[in-house]
Protein backbone atom coordinates (compact mmCIF):
# COMPACT_ATOMS: atom_id res chain seq x y z
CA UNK A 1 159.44 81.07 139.30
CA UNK A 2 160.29 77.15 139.22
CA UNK A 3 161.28 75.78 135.85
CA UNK A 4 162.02 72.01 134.55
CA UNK A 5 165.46 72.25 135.74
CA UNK A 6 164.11 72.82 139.36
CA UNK A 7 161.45 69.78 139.33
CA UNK A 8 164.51 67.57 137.80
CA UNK A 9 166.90 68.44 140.80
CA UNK A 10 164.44 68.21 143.72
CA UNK A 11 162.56 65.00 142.39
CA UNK A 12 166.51 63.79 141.49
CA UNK A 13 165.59 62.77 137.99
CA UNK A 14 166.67 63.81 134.21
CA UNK A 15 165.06 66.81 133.01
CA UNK A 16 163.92 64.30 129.76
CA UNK A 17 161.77 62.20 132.59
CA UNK A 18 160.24 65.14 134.28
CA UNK A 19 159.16 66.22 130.36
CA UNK A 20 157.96 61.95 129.87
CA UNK A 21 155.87 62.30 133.21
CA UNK A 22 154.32 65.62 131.78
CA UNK A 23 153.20 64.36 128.64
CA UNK A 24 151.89 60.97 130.37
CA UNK A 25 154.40 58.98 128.71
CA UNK A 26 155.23 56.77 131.32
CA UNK A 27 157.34 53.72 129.35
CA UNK A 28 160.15 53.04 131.18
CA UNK A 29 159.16 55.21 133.92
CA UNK A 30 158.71 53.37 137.44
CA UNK A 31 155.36 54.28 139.52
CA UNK A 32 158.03 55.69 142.34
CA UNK A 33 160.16 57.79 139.90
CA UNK A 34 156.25 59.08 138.63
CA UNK A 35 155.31 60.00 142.16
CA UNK A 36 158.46 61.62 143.16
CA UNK A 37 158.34 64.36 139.89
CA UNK A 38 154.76 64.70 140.29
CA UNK A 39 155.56 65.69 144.25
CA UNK A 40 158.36 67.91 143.02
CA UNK A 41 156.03 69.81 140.84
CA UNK A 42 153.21 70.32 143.63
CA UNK A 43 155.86 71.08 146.14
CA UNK A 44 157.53 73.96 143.75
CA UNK A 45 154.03 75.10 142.32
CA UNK A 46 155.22 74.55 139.09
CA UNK A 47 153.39 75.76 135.91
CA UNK A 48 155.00 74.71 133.10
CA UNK A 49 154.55 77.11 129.73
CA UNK A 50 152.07 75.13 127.53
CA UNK A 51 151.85 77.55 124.48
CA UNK A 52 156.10 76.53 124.64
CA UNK A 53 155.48 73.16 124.66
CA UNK A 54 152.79 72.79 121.98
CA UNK A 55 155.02 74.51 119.79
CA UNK A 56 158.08 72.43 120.11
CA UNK A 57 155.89 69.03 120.44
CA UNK A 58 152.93 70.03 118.55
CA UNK A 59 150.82 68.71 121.15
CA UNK A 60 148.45 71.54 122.93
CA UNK A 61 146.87 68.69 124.83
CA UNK A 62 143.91 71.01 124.36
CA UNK A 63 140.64 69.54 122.59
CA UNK A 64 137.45 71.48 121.12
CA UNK A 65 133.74 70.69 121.80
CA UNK A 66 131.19 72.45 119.36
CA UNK A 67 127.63 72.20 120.65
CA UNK A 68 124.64 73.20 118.12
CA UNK A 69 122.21 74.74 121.43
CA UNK A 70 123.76 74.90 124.44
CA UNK A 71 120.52 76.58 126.00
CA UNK A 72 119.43 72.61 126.37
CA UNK A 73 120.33 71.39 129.76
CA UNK A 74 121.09 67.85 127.97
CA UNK A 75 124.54 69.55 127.42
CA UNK A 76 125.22 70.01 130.58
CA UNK A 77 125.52 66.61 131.71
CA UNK A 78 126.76 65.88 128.47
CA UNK A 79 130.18 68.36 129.28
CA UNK A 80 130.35 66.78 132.39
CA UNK A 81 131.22 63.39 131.02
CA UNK A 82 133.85 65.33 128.45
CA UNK A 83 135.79 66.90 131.26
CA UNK A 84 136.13 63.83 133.02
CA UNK A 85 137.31 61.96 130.59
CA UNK A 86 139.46 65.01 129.65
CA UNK A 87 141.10 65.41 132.77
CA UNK A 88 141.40 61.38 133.29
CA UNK A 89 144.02 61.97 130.15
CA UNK A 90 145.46 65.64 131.11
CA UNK A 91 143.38 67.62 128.10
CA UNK A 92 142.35 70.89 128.46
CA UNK A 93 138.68 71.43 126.92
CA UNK A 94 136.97 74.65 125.13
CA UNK A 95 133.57 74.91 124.12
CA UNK A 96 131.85 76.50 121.88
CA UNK A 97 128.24 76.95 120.65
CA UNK A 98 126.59 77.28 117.46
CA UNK A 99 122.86 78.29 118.38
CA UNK A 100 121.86 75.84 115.68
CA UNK A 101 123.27 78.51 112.93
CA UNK A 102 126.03 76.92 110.73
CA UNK A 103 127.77 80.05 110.01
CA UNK A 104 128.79 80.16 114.06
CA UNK A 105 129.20 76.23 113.83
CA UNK A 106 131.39 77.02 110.63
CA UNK A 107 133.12 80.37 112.84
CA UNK A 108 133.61 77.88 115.93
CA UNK A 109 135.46 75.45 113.81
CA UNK A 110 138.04 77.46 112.77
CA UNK A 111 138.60 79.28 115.75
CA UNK A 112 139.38 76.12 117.64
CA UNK A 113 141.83 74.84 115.17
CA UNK A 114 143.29 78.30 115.06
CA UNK A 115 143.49 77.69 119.18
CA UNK A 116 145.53 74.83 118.09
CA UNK A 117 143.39 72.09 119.42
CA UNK A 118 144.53 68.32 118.53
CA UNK A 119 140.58 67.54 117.73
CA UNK A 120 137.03 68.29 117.91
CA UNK A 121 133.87 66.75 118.99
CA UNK A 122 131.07 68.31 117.03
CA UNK A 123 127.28 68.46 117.40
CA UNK A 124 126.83 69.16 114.08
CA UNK A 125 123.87 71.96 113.04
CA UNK A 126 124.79 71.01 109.29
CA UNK A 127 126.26 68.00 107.61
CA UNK A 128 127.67 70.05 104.71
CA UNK A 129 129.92 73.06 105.55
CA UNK A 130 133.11 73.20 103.93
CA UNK A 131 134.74 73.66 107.61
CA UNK A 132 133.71 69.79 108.31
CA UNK A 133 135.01 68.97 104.51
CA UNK A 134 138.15 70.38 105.03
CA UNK A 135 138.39 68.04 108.63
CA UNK A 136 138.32 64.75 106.33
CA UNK A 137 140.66 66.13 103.65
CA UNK A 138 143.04 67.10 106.27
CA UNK A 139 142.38 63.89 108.61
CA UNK A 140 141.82 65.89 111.13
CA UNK A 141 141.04 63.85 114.47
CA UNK A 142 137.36 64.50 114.85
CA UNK A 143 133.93 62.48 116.50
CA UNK A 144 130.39 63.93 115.80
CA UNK A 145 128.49 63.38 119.06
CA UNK A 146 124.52 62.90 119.26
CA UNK A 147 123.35 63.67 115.68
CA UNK A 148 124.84 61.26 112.46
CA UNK A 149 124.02 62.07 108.88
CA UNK A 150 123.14 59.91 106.57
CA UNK A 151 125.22 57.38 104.98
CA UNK A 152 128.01 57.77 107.64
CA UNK A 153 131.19 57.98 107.08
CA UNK A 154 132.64 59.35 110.18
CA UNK A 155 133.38 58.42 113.66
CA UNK A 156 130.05 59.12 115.53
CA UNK A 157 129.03 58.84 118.92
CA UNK A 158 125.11 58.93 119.51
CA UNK A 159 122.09 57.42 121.82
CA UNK A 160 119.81 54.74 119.91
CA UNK A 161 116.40 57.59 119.71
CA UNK A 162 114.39 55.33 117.85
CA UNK A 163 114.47 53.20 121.05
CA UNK A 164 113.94 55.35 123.06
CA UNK A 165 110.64 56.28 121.00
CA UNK A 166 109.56 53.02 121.17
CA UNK A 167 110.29 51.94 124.66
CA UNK A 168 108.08 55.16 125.79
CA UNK A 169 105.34 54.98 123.63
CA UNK A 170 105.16 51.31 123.82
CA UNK A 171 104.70 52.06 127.63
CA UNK A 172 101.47 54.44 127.06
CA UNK A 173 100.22 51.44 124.53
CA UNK A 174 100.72 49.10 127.12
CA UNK A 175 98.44 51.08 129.54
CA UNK A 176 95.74 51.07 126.99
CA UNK A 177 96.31 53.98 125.12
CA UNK A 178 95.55 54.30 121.25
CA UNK A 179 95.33 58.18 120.72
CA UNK A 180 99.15 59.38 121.49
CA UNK A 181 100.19 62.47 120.17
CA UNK A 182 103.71 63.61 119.76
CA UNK A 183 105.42 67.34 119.38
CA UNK A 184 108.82 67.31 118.01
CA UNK A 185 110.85 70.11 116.96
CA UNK A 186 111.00 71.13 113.20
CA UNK A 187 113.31 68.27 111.80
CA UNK A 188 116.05 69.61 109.50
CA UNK A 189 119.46 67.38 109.37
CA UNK A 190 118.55 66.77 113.59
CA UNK A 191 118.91 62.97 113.44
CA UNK A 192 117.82 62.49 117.17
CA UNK A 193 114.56 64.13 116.22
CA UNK A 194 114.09 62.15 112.78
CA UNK A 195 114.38 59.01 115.03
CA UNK A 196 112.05 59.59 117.47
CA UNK A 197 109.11 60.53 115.15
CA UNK A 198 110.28 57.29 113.33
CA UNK A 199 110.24 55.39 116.37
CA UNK A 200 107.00 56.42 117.59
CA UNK A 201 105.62 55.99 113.87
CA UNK A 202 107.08 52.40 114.13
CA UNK A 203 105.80 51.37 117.20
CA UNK A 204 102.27 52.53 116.60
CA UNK A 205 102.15 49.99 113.59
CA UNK A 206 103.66 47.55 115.09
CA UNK A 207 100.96 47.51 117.63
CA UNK A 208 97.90 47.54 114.71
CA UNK A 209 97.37 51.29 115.83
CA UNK A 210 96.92 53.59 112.37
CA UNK A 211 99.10 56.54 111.75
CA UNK A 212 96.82 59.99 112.68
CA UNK A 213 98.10 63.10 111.13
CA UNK A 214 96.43 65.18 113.41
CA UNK A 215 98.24 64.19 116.32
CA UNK A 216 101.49 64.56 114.68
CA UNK A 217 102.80 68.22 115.46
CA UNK A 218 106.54 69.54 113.76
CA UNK A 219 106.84 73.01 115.47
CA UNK A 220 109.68 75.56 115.59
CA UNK A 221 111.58 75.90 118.42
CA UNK A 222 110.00 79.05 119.69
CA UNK A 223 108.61 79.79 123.29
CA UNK A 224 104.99 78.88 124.00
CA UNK A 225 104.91 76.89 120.64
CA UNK A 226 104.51 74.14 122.33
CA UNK A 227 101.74 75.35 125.04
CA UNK A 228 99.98 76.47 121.91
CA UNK A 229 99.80 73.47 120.18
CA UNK A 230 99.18 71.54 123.14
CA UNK A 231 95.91 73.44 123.84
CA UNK A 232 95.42 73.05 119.82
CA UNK A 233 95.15 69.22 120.48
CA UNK A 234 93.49 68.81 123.63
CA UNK A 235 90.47 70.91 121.89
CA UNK A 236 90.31 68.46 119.16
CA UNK A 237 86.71 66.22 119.17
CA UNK A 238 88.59 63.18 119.78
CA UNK A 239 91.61 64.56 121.33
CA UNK A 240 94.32 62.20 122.38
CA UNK A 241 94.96 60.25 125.87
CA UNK A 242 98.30 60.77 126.35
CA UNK A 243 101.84 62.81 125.06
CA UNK A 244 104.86 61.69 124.07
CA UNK A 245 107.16 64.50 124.24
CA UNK A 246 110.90 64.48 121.94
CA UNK A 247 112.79 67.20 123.96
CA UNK A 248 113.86 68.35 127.44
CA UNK A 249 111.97 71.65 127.47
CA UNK A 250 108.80 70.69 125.13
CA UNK A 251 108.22 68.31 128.76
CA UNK A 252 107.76 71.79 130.13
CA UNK A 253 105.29 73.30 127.55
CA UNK A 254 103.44 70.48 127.19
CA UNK A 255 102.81 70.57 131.07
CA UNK A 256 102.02 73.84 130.91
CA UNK A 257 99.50 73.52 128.24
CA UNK A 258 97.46 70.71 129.93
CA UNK A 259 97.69 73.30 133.04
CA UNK A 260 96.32 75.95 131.26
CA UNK A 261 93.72 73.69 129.19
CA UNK A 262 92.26 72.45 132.88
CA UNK A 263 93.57 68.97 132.33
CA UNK A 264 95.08 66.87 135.47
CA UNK A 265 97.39 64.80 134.50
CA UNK A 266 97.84 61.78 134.65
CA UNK A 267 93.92 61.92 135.63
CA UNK A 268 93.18 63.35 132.46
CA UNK A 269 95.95 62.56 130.17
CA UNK A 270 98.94 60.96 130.50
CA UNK A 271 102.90 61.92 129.36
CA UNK A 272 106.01 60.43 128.87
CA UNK A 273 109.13 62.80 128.63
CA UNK A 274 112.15 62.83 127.05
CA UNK A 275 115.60 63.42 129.47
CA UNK A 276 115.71 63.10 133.25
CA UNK A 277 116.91 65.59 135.88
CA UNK A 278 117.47 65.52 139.02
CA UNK A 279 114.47 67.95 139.43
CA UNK A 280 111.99 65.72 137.27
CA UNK A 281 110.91 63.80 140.32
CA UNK A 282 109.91 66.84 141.92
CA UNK A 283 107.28 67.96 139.56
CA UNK A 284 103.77 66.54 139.96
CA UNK A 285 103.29 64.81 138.89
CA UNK A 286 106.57 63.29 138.65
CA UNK A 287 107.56 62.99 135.20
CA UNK A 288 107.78 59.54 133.08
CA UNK A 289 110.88 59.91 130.90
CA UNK A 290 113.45 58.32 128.36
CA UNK A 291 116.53 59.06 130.31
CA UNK A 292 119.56 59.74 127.72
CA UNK A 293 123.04 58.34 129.21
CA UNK A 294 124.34 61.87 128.96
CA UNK A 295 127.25 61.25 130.94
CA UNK A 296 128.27 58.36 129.07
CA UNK A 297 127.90 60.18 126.20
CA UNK A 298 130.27 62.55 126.94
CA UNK A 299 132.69 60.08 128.22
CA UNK A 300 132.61 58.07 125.35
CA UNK A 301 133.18 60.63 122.59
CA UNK A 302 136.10 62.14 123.96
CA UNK A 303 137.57 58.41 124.50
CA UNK A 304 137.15 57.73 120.50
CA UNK A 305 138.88 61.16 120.35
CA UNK A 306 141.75 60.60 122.26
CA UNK A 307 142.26 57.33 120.76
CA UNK A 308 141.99 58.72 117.04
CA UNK A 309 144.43 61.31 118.28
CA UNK A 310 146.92 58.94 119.86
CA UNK A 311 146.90 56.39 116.74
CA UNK A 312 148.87 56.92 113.56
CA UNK A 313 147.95 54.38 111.54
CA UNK A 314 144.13 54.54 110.01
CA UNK A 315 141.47 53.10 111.52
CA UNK A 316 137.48 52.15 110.27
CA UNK A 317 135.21 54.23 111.01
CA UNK A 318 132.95 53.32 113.83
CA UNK A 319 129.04 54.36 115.11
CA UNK A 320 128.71 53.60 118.99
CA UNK A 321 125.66 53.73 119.97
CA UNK A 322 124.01 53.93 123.54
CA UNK A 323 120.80 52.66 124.86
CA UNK A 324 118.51 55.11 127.05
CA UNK A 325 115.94 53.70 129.74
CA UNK A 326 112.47 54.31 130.68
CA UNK A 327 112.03 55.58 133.83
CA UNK A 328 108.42 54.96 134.79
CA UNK A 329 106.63 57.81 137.29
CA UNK A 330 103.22 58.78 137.67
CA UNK A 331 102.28 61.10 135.33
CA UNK A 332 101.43 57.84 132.90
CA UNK A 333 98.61 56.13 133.74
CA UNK A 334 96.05 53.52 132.98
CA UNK A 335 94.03 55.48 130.56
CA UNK A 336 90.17 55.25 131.98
């Protein structure tokens, strides 16, 4: 088995430069003295022992995601943009996954810092565990990603949801609709879903268009909840025109529950989603949604970590936040 010593005699270089090329720290380093160690290393198949290294430089080069539902294919893309970024900047990544309980969020926390991480990126089910208090006190690097508590004091990384709100039920007002219910998921500390109700509650007004209880719906997130209070609505007297849904798979139940209610859609009633696949163009109708930049999402929370990481000296705390689009299809509609 190759060691340092090897890569330093083929690549004819300093043992100290083949370390400096490892750890990306290129100062003073030429672009052909980079290529030729990086060449030895392929050529010798050399693995070098990264549990040694992390504990003589204290650097694991290893990073922690913790994700509150991993079941939603949001994450997905989402991880993609992580790993990129990750492996742009030689970082191993492990993830973890709370199932929206904060005793696992609280587990998962501890077990990555135990794994020696350098930082987390956490998709927080709870603002207040004493896992994320002992984070600050510590100054540990960390970035919450996609949900932000109130009165922020952390680096967060989320998607503007009270736009997207608006920009998809302003769409279904523009096409003459007054009656627009929304389902959203039973609220909690969930920011993105505080901001969508919000948004569509805003937008409504904004548009002279009173506020109806009845086609406001909070459910929990349990399968068929979401069928079932579709149905519940579409059997009202003066039932609503058209949805606006607040999550990936409530696009699904409400489908299914204008399906089983004998409503076409967007004949009948319209929808706008929320998230896009690649198989949302496929359904049919296709699928009006707010499309989330996942992938930049990803990207850009592991880039504040890195950076928070790299620096020393303290820095303000920043919110980034990223605009989603519309993307219009056919199941919205000019309501008749």
């Amino acid at each position: 088995m190759s060691n340092i010593s090897d890569v330093a005699k083929k690549a004819g270089v300093s043992r100290s430069t083949v370390s400096r090329v490892m750890n990306n720290n290129y100062e003073y380093i030429s672009g052909k003295t980079r290529q030729k160690v990086l060449e030895a290393i392929r050529e010798l198949n050399y693995e070098p022992n990264t549990v040694a290294r992390s504990l003589k430089t204290k650097k694991s080069r290893m990073i922690g995601i913790v994700l509150s539902d991993i079941s939603n294919p949001f994450w997905s893309e989402v991880l993609k943009g992580v790993q990129h970024e990750c492996k742009k900047h030689n970082y191993a990544l492990i993830v973890s996954d709370s199932g929206e309980n904060e005793e696992q969020e609280v587990e998962n926390i501890l077990t990555l810092r135990n794994n020696q991480v350098e930082g987390l990126i956490v998709n927080a089910t709870s603002f207040k565990s004493n896992a994320l208090n002992s984070l600050r006190k510590e100054e540990f690097p960390f970035v919450f990603l996609d949900r932000i508590k109130k009165e922020n004091t952390d680096d967060t990384v989320i998607v503007n949801n009270i736009s997207g709100a608006e920009k998809g039920v302003q769409h279904l007002i523009n096409l003459g609709h007054k009656r627009i219910a929304i389902i959203v998921y039973t609220l909690g500390e969930r920011s993105p879903r505080i901001d969508r109700l919000e948004g569509y509650k805003q937008t409504l007004l904004e548009n002279n268009i009173d506020l109806d209880p009845s086609l406001i719906k909070v459910i929990t997130k349990k399968d068929g909840e979401g069928v079932k209070k579709t149905k519940e609505l579409l059997k009202q007297e003066n039932k609503p025109t058209a949805f606006f849904s607040t999550h990936s798979l409530l696009n699904l139940e409400i489908l299914t529950g204008k399906k089983q209610s004998s409503y076409k859609i967007p004949d009948d009633i319209s929808l706008v989603g929320y998230d896009d696949f690649p198989w949302v163009p496929l359904l049919d109708p296709p699928l009006t949604t707010i499309a989330q930049p996942a992938f930049d999402l990803g990207v850009k929370s592991t880039s504040v970590l890195l950076e928070k990481i790299k620096q020393e000296s303290k820095k303000i705390k920043e919110i980034i936040q990223l605009e989603p689009e519309i993307r219009i299809r056919k199941s919205s509609y000019y309501q008749k």
